[in-house]
C-alpha atoms as a PDB file:
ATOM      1  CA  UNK A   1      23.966 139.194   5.864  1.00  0.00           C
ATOM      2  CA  UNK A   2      26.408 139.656   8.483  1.00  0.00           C
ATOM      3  CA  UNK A   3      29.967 140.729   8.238  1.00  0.00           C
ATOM      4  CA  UNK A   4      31.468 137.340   8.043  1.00  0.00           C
ATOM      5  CA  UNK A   5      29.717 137.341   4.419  1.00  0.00           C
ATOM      6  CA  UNK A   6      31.878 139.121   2.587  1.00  0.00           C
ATOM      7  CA  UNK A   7      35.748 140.314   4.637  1.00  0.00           C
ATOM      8  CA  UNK A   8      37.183 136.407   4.070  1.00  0.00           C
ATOM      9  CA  UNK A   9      40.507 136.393   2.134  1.00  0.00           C
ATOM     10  CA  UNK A  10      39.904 134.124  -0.546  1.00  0.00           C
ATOM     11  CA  UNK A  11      42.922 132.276  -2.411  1.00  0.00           C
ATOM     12  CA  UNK A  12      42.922 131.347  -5.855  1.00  0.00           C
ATOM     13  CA  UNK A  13      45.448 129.262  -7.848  1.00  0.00           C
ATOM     14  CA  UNK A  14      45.853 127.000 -10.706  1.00  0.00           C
ATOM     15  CA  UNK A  15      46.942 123.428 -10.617  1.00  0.00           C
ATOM     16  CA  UNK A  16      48.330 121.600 -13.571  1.00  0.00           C
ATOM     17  CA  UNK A  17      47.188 118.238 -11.657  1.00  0.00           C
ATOM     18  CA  UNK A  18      43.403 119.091 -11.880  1.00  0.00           C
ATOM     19  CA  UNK A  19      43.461 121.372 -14.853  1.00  0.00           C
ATOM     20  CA  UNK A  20      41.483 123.928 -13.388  1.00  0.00           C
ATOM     21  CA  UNK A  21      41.740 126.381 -10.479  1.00  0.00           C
ATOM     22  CA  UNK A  22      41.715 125.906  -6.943  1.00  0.00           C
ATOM     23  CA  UNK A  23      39.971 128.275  -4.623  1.00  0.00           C
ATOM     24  CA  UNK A  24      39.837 128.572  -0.563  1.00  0.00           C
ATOM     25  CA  UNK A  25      38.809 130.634   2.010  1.00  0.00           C
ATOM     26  CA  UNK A  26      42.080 130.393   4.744  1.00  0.00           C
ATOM     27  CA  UNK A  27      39.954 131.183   7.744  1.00  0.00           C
ATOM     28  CA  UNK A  28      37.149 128.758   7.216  1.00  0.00           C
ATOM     29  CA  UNK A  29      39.012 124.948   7.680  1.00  0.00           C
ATOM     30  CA  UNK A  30      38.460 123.163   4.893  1.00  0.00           C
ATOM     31  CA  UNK A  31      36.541 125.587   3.125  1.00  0.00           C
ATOM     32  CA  UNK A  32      37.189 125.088  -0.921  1.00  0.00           C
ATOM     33  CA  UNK A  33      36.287 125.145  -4.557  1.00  0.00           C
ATOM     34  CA  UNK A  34      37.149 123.983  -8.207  1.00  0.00           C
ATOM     35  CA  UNK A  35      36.335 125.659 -11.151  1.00  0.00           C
ATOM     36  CA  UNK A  36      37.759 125.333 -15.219  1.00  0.00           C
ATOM     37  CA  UNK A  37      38.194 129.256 -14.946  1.00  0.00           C
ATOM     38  CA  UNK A  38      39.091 131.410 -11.836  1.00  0.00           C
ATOM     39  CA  UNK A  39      35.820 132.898 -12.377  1.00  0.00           C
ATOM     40  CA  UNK A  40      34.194 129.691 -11.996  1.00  0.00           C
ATOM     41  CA  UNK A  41      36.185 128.551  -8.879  1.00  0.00           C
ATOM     42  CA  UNK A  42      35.432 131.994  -7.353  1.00  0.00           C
ATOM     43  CA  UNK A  43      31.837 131.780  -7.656  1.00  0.00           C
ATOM     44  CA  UNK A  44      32.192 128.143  -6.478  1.00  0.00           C
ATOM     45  CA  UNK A  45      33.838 128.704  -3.225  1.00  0.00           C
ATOM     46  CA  UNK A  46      31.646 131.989  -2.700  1.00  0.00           C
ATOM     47  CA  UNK A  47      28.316 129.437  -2.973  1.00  0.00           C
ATOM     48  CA  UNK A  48      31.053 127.096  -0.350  1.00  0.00           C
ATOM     49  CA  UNK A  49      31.306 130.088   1.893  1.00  0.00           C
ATOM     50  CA  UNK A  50      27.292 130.619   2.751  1.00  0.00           C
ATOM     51  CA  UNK A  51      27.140 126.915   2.884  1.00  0.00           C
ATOM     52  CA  UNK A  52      30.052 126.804   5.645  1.00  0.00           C
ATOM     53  CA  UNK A  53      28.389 129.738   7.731  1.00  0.00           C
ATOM     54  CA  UNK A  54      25.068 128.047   7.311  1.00  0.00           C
ATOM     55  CA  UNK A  55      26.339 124.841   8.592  1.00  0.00           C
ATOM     56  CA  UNK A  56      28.225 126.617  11.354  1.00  0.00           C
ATOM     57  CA  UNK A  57      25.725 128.279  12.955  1.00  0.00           C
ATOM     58  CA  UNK A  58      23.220 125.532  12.474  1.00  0.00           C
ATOM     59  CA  UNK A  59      25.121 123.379  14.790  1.00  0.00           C
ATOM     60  CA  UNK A  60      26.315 125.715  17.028  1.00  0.00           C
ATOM     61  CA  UNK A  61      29.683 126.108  15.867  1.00  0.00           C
ATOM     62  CA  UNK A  62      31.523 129.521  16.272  1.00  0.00           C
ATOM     63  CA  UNK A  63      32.079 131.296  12.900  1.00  0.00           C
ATOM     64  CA  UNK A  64      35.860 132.812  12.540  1.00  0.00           C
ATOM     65  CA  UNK A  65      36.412 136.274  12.047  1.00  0.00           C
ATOM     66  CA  UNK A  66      38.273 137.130   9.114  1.00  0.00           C
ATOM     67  CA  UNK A  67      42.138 137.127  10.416  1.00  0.00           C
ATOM     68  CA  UNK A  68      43.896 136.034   6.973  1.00  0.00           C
ATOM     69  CA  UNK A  69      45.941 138.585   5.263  1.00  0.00           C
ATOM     70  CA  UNK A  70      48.648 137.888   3.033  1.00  0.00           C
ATOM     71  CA  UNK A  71      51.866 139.432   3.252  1.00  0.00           C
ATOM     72  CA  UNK A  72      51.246 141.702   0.334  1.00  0.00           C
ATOM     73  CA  UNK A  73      48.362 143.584   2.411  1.00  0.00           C
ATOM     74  CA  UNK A  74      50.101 144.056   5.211  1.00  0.00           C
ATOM     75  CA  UNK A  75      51.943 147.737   6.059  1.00  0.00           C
ATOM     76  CA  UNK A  76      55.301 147.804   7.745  1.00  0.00           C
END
């Protein structure tokens, strides 16, 4: 398991319009999960992450390295 397994930001929030929380991973395009809990959505969008690496390196595709970090990490 390489690095790019487990640095990625990962965004959760929930939405009235599905009932259920919303989960993505900023630096991997298109990379997202729903769950009924945020517990759910995380472990949903963790399973979304190997499958997006996977996928990524099976077809040759480069694999970002993690860049996101919110405002509320970041130091002055």
């Amino acid at each position: 398991m390489g690095r790019e397994m487990k640095d990625y930001h990962v965004s959760i929030f929930y939405s009235e319009v599905d009932e259920g929380y919303i989960t993505d991973i900023p630096d991997l395009k298109h990379c997202s999960a729903y769950g009924s809990t945020s517990e759910k959505a995380l472990r949903e969008v963790l399973q979304a992450k190997i499958a997006w690496i996977e996928a990524a390196r099976a077809n040759g595709k480069p694999i970002p390295v993690p860049r996101c970090r919110p405002l509320i990490y970041q130091v002055a």
